[in-house]
C-alpha atoms as a PDB file:
ATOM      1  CA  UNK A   1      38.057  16.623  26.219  1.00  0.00           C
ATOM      2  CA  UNK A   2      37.805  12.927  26.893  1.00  0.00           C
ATOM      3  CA  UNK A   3      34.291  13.615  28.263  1.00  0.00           C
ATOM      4  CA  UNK A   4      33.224  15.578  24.848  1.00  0.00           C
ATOM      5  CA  UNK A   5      34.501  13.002  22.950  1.00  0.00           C
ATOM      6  CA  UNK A   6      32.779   9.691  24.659  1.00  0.00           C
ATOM      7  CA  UNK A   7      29.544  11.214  24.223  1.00  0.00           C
ATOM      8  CA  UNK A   8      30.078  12.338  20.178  1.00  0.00           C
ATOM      9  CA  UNK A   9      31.121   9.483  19.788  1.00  0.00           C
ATOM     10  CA  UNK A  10      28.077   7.444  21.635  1.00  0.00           C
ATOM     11  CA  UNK A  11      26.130  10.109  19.429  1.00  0.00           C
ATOM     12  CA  UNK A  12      27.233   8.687  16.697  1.00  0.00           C
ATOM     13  CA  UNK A  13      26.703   4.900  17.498  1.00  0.00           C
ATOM     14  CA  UNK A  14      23.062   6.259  18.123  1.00  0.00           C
ATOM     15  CA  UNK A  15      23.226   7.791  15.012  1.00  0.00           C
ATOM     16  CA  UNK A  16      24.496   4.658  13.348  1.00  0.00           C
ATOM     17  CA  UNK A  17      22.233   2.207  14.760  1.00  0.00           C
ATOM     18  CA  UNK A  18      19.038   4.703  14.020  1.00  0.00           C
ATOM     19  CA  UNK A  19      20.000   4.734  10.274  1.00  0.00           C
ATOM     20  CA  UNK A  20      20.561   0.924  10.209  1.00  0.00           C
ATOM     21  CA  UNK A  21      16.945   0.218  11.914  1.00  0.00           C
ATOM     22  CA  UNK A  22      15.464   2.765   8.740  1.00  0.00           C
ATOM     23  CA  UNK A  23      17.461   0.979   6.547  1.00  0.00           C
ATOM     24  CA  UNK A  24      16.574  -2.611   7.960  1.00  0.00           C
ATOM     25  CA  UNK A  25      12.708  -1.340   7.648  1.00  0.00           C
ATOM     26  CA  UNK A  26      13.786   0.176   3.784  1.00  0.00           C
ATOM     27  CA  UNK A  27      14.526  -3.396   2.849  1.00  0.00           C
ATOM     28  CA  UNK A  28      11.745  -5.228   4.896  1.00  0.00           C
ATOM     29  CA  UNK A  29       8.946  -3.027   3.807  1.00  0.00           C
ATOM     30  CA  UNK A  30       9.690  -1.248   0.875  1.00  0.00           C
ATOM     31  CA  UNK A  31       7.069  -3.485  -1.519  1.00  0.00           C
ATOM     32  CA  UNK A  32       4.129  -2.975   0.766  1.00  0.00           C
ATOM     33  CA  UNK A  33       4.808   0.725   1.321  1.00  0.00           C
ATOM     34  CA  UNK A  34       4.352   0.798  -2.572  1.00  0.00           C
ATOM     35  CA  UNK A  35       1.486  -1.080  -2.609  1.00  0.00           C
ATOM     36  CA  UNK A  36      -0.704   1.159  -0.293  1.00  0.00           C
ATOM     37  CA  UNK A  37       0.769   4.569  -1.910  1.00  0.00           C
ATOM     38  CA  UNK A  38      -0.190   2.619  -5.020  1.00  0.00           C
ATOM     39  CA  UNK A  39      -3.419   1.615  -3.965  1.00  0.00           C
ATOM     40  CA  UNK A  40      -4.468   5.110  -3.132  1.00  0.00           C
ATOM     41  CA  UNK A  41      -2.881   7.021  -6.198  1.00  0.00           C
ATOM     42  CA  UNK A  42      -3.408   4.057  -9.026  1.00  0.00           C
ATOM     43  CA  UNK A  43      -0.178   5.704 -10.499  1.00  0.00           C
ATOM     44  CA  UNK A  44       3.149   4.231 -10.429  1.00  0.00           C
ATOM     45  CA  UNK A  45       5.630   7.234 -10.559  1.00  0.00           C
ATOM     46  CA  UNK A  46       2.820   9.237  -7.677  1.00  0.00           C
ATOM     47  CA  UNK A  47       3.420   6.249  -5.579  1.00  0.00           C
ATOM     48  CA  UNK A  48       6.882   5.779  -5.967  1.00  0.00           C
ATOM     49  CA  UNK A  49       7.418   9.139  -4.858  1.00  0.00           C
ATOM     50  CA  UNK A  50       4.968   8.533  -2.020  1.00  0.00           C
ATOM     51  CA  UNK A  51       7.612   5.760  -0.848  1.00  0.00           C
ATOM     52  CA  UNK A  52      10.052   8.308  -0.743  1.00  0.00           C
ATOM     53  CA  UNK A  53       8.168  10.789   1.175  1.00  0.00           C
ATOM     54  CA  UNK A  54       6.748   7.672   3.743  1.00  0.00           C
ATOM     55  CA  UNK A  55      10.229   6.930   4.254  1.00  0.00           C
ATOM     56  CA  UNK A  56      11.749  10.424   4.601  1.00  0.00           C
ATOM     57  CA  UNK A  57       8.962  10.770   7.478  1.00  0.00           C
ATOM     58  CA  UNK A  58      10.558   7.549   8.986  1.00  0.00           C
ATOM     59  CA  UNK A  59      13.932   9.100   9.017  1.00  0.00           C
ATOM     60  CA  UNK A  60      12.456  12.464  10.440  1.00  0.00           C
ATOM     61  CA  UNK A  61      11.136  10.870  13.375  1.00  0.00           C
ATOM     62  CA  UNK A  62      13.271   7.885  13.448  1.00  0.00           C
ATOM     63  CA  UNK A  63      13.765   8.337  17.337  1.00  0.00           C
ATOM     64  CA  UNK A  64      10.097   7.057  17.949  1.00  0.00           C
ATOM     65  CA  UNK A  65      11.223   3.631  16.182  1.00  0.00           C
ATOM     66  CA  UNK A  66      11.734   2.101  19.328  1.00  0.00           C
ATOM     67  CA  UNK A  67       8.554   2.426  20.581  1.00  0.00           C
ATOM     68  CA  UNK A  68       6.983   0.991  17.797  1.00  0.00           C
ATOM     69  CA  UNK A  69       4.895  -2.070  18.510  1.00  0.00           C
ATOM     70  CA  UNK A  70       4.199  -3.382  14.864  1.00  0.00           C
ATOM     71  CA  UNK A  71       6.573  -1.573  11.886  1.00  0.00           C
ATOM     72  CA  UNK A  72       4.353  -2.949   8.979  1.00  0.00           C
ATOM     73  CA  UNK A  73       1.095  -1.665  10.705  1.00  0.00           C
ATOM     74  CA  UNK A  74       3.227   1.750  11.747  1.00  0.00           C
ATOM     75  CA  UNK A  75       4.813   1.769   7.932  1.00  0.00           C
ATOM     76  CA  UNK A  76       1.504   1.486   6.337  1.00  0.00           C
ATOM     77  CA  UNK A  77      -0.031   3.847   8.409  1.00  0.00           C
ATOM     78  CA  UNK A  78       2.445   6.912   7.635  1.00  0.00           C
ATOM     79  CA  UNK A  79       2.670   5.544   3.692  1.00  0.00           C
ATOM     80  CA  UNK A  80      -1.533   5.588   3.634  1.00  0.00           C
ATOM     81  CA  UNK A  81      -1.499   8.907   4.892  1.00  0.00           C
ATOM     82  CA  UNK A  82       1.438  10.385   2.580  1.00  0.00           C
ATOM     83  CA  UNK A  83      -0.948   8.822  -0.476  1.00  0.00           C
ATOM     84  CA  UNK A  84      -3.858  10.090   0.842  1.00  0.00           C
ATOM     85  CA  UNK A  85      -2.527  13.463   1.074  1.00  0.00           C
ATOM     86  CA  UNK A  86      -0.703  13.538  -2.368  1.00  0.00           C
ATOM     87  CA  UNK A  87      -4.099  12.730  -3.932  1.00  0.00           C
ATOM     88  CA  UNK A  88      -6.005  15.346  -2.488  1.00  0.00           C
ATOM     89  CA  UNK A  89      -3.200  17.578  -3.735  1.00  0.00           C
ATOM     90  CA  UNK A  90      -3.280  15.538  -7.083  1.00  0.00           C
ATOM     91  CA  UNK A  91      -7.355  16.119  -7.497  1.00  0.00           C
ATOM     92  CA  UNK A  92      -7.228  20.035  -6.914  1.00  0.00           C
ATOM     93  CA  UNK A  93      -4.241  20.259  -9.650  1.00  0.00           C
ATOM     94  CA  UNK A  94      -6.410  17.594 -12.231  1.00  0.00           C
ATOM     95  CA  UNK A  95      -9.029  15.027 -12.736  1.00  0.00           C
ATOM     96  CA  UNK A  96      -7.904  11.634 -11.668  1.00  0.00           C
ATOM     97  CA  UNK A  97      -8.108   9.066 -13.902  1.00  0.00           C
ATOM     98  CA  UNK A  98      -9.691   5.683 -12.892  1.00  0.00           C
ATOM     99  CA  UNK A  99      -8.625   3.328 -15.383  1.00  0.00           C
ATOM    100  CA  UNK A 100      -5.081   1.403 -14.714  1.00  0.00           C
ATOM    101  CA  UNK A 101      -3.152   0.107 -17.709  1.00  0.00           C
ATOM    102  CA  UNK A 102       0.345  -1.135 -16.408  1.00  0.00           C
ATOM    103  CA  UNK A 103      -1.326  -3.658 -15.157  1.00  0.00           C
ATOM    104  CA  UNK A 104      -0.058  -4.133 -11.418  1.00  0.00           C
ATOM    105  CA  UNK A 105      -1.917  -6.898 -10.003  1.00  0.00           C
ATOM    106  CA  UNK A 106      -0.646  -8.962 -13.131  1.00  0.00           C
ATOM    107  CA  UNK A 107       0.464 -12.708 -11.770  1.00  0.00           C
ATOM    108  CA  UNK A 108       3.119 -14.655 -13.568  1.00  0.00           C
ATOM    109  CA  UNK A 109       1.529 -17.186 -16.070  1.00  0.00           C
ATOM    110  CA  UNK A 110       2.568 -20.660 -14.882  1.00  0.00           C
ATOM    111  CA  UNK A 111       4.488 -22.816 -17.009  1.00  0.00           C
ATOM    112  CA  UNK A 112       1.440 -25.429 -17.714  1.00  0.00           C
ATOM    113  CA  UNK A 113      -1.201 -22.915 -18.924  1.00  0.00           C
ATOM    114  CA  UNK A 114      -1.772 -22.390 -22.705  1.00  0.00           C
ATOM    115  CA  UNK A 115      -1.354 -19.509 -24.786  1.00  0.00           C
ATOM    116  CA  UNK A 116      -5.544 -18.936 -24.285  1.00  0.00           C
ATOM    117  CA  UNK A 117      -5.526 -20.036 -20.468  1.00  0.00           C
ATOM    118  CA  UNK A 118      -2.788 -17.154 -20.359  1.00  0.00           C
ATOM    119  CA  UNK A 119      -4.427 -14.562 -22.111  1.00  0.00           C
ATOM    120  CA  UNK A 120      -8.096 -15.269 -20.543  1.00  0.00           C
ATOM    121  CA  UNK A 121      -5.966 -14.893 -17.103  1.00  0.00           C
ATOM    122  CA  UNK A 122      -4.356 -11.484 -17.938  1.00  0.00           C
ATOM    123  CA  UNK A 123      -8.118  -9.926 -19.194  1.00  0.00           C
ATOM    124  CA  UNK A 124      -9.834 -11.277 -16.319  1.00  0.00           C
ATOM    125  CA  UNK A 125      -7.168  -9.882 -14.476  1.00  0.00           C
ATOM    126  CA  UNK A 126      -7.226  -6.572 -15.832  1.00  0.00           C
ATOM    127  CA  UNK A 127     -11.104  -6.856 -15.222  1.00  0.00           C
ATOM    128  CA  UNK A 128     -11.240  -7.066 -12.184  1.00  0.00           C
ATOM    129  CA  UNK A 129      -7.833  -4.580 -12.047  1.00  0.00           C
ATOM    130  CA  UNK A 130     -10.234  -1.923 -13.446  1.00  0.00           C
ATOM    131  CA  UNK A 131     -13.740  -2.748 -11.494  1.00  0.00           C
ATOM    132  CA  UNK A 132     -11.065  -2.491  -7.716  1.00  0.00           C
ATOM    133  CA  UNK A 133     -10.218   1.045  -9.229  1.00  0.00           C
ATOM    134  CA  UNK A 134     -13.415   1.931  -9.550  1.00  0.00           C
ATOM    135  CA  UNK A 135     -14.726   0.957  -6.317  1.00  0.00           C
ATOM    136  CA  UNK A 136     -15.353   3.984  -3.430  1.00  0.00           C
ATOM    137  CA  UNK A 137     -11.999   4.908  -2.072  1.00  0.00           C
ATOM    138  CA  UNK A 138     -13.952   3.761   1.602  1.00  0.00           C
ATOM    139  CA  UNK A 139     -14.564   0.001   0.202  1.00  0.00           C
ATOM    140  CA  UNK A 140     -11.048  -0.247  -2.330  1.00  0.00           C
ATOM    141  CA  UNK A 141      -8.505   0.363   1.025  1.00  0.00           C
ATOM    142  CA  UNK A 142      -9.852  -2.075   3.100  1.00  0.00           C
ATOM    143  CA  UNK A 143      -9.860  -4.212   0.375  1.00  0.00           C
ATOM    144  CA  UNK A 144      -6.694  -4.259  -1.007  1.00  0.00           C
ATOM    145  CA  UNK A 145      -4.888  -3.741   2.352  1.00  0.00           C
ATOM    146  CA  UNK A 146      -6.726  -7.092   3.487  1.00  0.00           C
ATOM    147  CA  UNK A 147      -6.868  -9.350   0.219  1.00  0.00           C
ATOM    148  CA  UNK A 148      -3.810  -8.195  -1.358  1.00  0.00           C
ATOM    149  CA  UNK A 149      -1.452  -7.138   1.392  1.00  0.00           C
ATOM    150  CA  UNK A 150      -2.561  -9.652   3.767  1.00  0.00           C
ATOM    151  CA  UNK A 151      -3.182  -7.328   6.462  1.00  0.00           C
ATOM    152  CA  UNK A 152      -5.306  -8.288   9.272  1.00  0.00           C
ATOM    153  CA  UNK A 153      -8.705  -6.935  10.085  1.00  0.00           C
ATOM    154  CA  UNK A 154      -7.103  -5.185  13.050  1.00  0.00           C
ATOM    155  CA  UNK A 155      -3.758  -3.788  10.898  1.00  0.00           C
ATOM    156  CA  UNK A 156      -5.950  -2.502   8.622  1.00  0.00           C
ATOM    157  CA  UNK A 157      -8.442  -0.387  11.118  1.00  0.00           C
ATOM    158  CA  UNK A 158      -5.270   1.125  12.667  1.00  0.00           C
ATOM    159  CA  UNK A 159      -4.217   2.467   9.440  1.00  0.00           C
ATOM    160  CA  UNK A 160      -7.201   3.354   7.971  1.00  0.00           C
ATOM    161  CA  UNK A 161      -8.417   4.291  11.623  1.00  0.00           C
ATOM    162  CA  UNK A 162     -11.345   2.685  11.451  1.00  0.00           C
ATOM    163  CA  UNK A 163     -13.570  -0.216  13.656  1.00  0.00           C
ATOM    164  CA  UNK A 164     -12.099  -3.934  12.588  1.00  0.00           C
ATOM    165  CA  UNK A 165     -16.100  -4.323  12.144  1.00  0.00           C
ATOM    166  CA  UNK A 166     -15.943  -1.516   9.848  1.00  0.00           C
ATOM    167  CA  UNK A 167     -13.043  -3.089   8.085  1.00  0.00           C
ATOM    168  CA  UNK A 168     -14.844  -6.623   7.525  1.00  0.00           C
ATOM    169  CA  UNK A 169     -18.035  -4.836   6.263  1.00  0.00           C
ATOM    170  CA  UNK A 170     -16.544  -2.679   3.842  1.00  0.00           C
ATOM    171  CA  UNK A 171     -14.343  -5.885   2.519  1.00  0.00           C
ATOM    172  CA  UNK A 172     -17.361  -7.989   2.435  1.00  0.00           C
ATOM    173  CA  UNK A 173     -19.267  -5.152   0.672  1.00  0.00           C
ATOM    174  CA  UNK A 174     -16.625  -4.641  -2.112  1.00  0.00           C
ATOM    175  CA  UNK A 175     -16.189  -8.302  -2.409  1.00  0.00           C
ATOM    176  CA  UNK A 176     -19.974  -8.366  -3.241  1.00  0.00           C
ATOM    177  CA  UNK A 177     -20.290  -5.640  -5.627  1.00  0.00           C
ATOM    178  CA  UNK A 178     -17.098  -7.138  -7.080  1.00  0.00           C
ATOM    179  CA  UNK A 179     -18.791 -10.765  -7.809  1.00  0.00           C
ATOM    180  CA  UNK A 180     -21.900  -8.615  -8.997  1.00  0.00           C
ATOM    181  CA  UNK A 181     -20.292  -6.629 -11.909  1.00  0.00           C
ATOM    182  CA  UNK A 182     -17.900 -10.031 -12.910  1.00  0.00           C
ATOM    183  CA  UNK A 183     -20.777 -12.317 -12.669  1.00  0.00           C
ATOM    184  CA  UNK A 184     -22.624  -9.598 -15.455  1.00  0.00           C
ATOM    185  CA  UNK A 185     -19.460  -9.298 -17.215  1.00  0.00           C
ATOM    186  CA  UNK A 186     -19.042 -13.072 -18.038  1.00  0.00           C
ATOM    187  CA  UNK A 187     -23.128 -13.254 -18.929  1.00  0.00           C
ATOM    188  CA  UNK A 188     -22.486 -10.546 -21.623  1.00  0.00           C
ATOM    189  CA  UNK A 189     -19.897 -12.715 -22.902  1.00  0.00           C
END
């Protein structure tokens, strides 16, 4: 029985350790896990659960954490695919809407700024908030994984899986089209 025992209980210290590396990567990586699901699905309670589900995979094959090279690429990955997938889902049940009002590139207004420097901050935020929605899905990842999460040229092809050359035209292309539609936005004004 003392045999039976030593290995339940290395079992468990496995076990143990396994659920401390998820959690470790829960509390690392939680906020960009969000921001791709939330990137894809442009709706906060579709990406939220989309965090769940990324992580739940992450548990399911938790044994194949130790082989993992880069977590954030490997995290972003799975959470790009979960999104991807509830969207499809999302599209055959109803029409997706494109415009974003919870505003979740908002910044914090900083404590010099007027009342107007505030306020022309937030719309030309939510401007350009609205004209990233609207860009094709194939130009709006690479673009917000790069800009906005920081990823490199090379994190970003692995999750997308696509070229880094691929990556840097399509975020030089929606950068363009971008600076088109503000640049005509601010001459109507």
């Amino acid at each position: 029985m003392v045999a039976g025992e030593l290995i339940l209980g290395e079992a468990r210290t496995a076990a143990r350790s396994e659920d401390e590396a998820v959690e470790d990567l829960v509390k690392e990586h939680a906020r960009l896990v969000y921001r791709v699901a939330y990137a894809v699905l442009r709706e906060h309670h579709d990406a939220e659960d989309a965090v769940q589900d990324t992580f739940l995979r992450v548990l399911r094959y938790g044994r194949r954490l130790a082989v993992v090279e880069n977590p954030k690429t490997w995290l972003a990955r799975i959470a790009w695919r979960v999104a991807i997938d509830r969207s499809k889902s999302r599209r055959r049940k109803r029409e997706v809407a494109l415009d974003n009002s919870d505003g979740a590139f908002g910044g914090i207004a900083a404590a010099v700024e007027t009342a107007d420097e505030t306020l022309e901050g937030a719309r030309t935020m939510a401007a350009l908030e609205k004209l990233i929605a609207r860009l094709p899905r194939k130009l709006r990842g690479p673009l917000i994984l790069s800009t906005i999460e920081e990823m490199s040229p090379s994190e970003v092809g692995t999750v997308l899986g696509i070229t880094q050359a691929a990556v840097r035209s399509r975020v030089f292309r929606a950068r363009q089209i971008l600076k088109e539609k503000l640049t005509a936005q601010a001459e109507r004004k």
